[in-house]
PDB file of N, CA and C in Angstrom:
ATOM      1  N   UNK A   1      -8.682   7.458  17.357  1.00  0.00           N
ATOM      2  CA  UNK A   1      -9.387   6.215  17.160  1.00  0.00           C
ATOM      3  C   UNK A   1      -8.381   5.075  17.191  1.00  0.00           C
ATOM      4  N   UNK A   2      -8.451   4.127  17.706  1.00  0.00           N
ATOM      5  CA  UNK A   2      -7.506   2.714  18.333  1.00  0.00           C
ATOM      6  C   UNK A   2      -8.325   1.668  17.318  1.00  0.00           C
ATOM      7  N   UNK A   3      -7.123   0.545  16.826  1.00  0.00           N
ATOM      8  CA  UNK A   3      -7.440   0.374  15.688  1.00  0.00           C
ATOM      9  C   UNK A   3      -6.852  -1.232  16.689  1.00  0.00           C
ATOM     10  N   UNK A   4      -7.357  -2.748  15.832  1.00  0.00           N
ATOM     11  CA  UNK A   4      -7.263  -3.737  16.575  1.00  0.00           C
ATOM     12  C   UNK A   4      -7.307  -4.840  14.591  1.00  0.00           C
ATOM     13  N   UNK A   5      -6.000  -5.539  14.631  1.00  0.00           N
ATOM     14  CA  UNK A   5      -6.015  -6.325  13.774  1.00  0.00           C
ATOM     15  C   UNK A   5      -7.685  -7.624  13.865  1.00  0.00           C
ATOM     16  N   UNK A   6      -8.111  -7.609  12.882  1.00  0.00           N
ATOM     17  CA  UNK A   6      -9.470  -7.940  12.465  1.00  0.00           C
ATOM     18  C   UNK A   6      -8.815  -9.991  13.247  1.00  0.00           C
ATOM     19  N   UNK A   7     -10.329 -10.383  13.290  1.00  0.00           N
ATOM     20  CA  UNK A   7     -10.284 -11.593  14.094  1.00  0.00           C
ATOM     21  C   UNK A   7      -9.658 -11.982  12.258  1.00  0.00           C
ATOM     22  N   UNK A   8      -9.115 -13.817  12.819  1.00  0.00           N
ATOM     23  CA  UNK A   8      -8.405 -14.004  11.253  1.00  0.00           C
ATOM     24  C   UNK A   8      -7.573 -13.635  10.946  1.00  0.00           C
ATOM     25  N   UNK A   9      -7.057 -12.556  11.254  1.00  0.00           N
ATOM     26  CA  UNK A   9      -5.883 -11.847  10.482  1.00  0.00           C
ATOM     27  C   UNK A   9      -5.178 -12.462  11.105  1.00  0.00           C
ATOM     28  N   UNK A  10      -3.766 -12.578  10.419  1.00  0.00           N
ATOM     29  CA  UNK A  10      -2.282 -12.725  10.904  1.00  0.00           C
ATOM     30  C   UNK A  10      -1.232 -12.128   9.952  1.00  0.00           C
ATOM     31  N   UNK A  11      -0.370 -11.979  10.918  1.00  0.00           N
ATOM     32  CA  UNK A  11       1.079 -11.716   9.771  1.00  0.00           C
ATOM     33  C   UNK A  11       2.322 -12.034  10.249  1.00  0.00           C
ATOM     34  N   UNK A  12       3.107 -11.866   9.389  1.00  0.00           N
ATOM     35  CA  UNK A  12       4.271 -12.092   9.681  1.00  0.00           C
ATOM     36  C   UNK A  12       5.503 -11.066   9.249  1.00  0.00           C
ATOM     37  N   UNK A  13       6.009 -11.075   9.851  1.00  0.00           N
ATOM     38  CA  UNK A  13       7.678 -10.067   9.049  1.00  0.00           C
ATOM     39  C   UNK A  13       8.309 -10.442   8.135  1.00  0.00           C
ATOM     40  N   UNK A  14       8.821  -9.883   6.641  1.00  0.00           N
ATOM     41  CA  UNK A  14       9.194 -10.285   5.635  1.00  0.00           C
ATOM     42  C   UNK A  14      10.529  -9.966   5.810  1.00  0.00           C
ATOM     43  N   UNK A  15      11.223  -8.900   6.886  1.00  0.00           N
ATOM     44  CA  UNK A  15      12.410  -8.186   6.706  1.00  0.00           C
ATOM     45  C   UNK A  15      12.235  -7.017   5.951  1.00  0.00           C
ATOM     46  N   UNK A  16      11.599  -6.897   4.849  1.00  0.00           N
ATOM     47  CA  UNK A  16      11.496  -5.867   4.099  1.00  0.00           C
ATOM     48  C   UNK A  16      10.222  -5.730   3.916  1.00  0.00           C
ATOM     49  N   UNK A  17       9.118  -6.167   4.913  1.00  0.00           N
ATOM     50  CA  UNK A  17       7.691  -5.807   4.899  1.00  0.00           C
ATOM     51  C   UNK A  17       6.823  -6.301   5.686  1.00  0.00           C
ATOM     52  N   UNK A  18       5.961  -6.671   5.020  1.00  0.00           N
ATOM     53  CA  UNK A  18       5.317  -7.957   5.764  1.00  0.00           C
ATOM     54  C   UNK A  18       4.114  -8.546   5.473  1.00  0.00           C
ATOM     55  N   UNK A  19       3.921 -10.159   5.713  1.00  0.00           N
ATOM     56  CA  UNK A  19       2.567 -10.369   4.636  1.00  0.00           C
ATOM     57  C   UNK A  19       1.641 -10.664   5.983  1.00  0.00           C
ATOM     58  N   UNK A  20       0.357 -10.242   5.501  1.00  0.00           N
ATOM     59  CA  UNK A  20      -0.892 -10.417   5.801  1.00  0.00           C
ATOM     60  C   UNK A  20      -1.425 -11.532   5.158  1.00  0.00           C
ATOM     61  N   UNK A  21      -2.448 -12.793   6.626  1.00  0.00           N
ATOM     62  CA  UNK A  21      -3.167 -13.497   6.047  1.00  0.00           C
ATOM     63  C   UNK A  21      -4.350 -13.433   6.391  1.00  0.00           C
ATOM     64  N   UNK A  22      -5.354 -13.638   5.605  1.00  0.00           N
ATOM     65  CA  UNK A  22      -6.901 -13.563   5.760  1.00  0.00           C
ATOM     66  C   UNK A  22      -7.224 -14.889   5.923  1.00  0.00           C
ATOM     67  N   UNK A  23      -7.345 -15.719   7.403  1.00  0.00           N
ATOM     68  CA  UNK A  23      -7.146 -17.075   7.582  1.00  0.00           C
ATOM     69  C   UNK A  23      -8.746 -17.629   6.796  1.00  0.00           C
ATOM     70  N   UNK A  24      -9.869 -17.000   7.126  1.00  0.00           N
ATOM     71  CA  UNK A  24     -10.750 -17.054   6.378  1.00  0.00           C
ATOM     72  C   UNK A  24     -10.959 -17.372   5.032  1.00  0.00           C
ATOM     73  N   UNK A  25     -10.567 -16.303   4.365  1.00  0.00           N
ATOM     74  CA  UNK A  25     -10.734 -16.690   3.083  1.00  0.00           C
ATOM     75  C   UNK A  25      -9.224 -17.049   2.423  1.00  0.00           C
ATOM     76  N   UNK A  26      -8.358 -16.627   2.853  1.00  0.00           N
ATOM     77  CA  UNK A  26      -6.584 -17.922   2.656  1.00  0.00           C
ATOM     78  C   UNK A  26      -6.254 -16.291   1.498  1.00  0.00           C
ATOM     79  N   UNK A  27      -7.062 -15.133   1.984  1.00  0.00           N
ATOM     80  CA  UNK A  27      -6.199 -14.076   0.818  1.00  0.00           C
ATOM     81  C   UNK A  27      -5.353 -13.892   1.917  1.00  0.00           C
ATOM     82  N   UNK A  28      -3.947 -13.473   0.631  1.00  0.00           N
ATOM     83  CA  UNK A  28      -3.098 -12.782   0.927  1.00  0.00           C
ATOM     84  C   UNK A  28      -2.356 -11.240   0.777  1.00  0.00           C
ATOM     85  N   UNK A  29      -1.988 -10.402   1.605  1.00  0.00           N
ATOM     86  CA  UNK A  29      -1.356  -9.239   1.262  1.00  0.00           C
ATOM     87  C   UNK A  29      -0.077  -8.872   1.396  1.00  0.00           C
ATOM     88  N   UNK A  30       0.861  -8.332   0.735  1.00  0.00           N
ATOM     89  CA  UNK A  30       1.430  -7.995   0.667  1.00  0.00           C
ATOM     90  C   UNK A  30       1.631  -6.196   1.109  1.00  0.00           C
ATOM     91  N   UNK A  31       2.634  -6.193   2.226  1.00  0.00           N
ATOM     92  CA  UNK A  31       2.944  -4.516   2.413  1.00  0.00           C
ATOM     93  C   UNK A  31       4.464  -4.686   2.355  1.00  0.00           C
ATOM     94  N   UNK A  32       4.895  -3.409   1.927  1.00  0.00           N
ATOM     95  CA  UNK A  32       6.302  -2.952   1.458  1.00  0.00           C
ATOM     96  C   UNK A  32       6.501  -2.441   2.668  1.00  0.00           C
ATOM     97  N   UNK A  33       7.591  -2.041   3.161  1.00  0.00           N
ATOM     98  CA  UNK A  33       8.093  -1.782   4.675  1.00  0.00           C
ATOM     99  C   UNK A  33       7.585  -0.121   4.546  1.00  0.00           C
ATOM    100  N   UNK A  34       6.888   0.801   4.164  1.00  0.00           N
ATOM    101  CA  UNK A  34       6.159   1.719   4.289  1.00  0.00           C
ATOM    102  C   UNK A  34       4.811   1.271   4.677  1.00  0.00           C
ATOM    103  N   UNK A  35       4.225   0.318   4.400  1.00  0.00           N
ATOM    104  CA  UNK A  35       3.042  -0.381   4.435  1.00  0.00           C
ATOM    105  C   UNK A  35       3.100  -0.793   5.490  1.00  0.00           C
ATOM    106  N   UNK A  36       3.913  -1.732   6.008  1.00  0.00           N
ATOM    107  CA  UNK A  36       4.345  -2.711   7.130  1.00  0.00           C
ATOM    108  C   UNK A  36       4.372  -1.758   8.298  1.00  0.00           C
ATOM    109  N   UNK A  37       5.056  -0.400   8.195  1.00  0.00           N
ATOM    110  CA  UNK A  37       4.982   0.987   9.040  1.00  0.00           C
ATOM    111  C   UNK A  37       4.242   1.542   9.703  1.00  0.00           C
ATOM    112  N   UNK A  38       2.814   1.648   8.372  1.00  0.00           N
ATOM    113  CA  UNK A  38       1.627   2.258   8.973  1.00  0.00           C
ATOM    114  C   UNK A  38       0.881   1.675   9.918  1.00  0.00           C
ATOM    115  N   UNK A  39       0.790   0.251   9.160  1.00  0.00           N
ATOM    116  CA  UNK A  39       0.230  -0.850   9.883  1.00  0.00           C
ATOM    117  C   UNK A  39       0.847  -1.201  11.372  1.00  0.00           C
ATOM    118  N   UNK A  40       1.732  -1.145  11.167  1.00  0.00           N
ATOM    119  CA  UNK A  40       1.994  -1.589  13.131  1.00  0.00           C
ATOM    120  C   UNK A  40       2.278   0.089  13.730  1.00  0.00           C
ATOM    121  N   UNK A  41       2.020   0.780  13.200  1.00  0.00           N
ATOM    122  CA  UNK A  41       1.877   2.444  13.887  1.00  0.00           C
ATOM    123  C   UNK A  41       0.388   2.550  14.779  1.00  0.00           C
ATOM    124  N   UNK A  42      -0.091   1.816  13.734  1.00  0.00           N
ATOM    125  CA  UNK A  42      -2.224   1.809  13.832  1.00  0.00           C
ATOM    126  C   UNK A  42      -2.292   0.955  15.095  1.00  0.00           C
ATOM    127  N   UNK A  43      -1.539  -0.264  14.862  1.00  0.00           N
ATOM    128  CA  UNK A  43      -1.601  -1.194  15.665  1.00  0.00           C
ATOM    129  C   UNK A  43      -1.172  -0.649  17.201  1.00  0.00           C
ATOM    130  N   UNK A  44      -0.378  -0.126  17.407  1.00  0.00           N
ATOM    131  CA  UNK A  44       0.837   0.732  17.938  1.00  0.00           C
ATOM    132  C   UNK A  44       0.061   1.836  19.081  1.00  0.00           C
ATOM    133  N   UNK A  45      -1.002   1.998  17.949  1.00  0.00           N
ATOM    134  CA  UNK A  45      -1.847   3.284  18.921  1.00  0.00           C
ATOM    135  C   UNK A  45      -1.916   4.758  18.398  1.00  0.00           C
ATOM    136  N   UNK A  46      -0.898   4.634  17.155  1.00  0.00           N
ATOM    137  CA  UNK A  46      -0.702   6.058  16.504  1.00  0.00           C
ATOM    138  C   UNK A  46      -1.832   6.556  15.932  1.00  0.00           C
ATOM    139  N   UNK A  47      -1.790   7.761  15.770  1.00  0.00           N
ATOM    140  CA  UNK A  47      -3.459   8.238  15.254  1.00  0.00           C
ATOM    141  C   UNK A  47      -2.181   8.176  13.038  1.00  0.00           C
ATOM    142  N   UNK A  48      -3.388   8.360  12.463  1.00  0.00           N
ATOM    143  CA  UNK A  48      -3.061   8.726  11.308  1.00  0.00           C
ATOM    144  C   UNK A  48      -2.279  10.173  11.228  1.00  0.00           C
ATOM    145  N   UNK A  49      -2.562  11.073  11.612  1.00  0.00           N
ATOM    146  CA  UNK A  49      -1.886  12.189  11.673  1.00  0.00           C
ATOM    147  C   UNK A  49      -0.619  11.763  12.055  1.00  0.00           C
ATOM    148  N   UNK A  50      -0.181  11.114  13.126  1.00  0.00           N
ATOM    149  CA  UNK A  50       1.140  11.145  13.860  1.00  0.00           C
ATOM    150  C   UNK A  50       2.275  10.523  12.900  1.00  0.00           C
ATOM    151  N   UNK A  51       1.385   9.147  12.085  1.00  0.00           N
ATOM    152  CA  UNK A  51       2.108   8.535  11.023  1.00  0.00           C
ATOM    153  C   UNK A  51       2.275   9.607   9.899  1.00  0.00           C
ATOM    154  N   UNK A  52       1.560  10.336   9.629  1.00  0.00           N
ATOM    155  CA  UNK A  52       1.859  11.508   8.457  1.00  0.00           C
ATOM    156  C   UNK A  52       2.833  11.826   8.486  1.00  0.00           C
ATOM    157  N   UNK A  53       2.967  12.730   9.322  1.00  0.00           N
ATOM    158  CA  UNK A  53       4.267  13.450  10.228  1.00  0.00           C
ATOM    159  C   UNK A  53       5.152  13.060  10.219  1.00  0.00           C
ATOM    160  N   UNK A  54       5.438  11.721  10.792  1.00  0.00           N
ATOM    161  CA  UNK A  54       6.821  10.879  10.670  1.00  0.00           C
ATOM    162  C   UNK A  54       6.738  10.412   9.288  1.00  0.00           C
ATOM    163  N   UNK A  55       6.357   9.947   8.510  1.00  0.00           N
ATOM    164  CA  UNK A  55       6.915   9.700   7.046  1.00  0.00           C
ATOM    165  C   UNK A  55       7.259  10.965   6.689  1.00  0.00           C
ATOM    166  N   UNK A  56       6.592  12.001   6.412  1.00  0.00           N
ATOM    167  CA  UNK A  56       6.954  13.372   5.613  1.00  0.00           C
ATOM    168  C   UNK A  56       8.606  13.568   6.159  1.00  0.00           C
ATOM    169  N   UNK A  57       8.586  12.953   7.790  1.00  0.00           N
ATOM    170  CA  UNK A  57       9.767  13.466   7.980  1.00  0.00           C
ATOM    171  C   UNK A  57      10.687  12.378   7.518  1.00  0.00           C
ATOM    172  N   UNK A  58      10.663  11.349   7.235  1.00  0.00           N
ATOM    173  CA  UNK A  58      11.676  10.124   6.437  1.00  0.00           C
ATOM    174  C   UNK A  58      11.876   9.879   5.334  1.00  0.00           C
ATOM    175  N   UNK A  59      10.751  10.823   4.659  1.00  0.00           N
ATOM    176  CA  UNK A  59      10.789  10.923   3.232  1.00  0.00           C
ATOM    177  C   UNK A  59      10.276  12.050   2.716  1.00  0.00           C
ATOM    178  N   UNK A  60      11.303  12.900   3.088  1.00  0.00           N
ATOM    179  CA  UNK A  60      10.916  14.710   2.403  1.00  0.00           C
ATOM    180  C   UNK A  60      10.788  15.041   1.225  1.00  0.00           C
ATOM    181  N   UNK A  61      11.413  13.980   0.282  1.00  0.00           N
ATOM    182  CA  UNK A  61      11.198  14.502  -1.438  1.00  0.00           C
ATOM    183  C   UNK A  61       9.398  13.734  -1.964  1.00  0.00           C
ATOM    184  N   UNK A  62       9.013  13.190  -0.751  1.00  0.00           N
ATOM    185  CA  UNK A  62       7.356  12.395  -0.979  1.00  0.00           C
ATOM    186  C   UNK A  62       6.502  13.005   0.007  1.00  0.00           C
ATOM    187  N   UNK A  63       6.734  14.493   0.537  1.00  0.00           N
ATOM    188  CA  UNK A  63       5.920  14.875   1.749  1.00  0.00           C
ATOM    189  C   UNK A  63       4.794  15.627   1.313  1.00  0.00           C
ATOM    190  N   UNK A  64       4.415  15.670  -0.420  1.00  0.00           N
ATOM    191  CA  UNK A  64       3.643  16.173  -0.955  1.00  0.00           C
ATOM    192  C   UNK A  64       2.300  15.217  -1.326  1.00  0.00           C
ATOM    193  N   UNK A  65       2.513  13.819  -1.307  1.00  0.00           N
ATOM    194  CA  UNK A  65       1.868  13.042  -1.397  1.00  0.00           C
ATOM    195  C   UNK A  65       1.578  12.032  -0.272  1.00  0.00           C
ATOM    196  N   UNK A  66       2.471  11.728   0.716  1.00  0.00           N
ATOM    197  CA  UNK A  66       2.058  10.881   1.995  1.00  0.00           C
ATOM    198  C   UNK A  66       0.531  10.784   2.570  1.00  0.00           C
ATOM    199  N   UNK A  67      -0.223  11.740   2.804  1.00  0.00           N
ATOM    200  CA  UNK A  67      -1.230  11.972   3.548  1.00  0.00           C
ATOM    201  C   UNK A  67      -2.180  11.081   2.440  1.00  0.00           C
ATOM    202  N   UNK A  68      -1.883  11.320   1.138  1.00  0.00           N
ATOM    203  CA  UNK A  68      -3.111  11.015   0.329  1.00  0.00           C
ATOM    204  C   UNK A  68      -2.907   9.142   0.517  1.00  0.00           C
ATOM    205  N   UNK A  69      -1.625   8.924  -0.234  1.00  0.00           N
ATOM    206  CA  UNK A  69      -0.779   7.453   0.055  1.00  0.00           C
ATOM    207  C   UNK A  69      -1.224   6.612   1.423  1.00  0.00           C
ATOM    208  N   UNK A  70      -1.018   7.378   2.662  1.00  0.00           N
ATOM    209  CA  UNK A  70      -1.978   6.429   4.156  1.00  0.00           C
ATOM    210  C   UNK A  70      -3.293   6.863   3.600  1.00  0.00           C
ATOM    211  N   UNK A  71      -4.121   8.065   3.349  1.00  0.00           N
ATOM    212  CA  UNK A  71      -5.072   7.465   3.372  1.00  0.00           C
ATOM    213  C   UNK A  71      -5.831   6.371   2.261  1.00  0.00           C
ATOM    214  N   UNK A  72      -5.622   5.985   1.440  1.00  0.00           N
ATOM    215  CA  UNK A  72      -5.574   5.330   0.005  1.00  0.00           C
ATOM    216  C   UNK A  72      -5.195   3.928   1.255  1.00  0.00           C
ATOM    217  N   UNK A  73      -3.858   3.651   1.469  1.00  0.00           N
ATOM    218  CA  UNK A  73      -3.506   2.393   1.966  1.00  0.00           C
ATOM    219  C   UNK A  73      -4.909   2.266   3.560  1.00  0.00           C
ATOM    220  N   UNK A  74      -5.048   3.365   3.993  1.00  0.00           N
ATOM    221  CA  UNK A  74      -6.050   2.780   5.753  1.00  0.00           C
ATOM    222  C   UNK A  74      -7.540   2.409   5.078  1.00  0.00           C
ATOM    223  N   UNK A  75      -7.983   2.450   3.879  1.00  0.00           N
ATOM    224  CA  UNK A  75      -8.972   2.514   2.872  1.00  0.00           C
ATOM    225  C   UNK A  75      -8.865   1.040   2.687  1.00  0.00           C
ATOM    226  N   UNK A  76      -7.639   0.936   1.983  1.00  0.00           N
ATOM    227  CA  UNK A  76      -7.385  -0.840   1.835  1.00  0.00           C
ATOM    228  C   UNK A  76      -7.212  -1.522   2.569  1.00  0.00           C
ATOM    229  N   UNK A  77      -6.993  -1.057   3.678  1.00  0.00           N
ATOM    230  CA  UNK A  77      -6.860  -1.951   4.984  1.00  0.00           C
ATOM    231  C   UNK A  77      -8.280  -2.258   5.210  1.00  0.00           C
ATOM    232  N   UNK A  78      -9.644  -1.557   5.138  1.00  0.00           N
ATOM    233  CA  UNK A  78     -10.710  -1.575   5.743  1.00  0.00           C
ATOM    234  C   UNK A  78     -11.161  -2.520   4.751  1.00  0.00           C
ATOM    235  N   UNK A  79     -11.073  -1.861   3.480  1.00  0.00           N
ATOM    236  CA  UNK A  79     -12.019  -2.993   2.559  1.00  0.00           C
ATOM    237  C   UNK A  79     -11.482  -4.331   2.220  1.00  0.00           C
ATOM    238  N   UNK A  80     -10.194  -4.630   2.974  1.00  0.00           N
ATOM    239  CA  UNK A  80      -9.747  -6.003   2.887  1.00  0.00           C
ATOM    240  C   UNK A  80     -10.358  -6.729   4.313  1.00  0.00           C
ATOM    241  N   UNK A  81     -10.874  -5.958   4.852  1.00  0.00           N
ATOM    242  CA  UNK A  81     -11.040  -6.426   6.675  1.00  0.00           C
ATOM    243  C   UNK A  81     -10.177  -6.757   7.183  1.00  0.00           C
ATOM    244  N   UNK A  82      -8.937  -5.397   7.021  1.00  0.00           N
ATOM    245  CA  UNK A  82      -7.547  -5.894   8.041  1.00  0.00           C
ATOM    246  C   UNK A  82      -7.908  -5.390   9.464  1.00  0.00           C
ATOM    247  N   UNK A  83      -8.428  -4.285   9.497  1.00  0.00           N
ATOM    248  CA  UNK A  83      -8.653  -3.840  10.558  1.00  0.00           C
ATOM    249  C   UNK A  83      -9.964  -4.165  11.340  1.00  0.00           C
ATOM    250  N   UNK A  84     -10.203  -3.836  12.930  1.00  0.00           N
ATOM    251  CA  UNK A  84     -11.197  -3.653  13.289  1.00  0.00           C
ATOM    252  C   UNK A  84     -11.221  -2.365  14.389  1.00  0.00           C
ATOM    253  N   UNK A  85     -12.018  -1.481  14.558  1.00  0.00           N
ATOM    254  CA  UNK A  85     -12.118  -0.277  15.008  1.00  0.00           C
ATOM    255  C   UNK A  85     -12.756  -0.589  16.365  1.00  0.00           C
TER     256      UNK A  85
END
């Protein structure tokens, strides 16, 4: 499934993340450069699985929890209307 930043949205690079704006309603988000990851992976074309995979592999002492962590964060992406499908 190919995933397309929601009309409104913008962001920018923090260096160490990156913020999301909801030009609409002026919210803002904050992602930590794991966050910032998934998000331009999605953007990118990656399926969720593929992003699994590569974190488990960048962070092996957290490969017990990743899968739950994207899906929890692609959850918040939807109910913030970052995304559009």
């Amino acid at each position: 499934m190919s995933y397309t930043l929601a009309p409104g949205m913008s962001w920018t690079d923090t260096g160490d993340g990156m913020v999301l704006l909801n030009e609409k309603s002026g919210q803002y988000l904050t992602l930590n450069r794991t966050g910032a990851t998934v998000l331009q992976g999605i953007l990118d074309g990656k399926t969720v699985d593929e992003l699994i995979d590569s974190l488990r592999t960048s962070y092996p002492e957290a490969s017990d929890r990743v899968a739950d962590d994207v899906g929890r964060l692609m959850a918040s992406f939807e109910q913030a209307g970052v995304l559009r499908r």
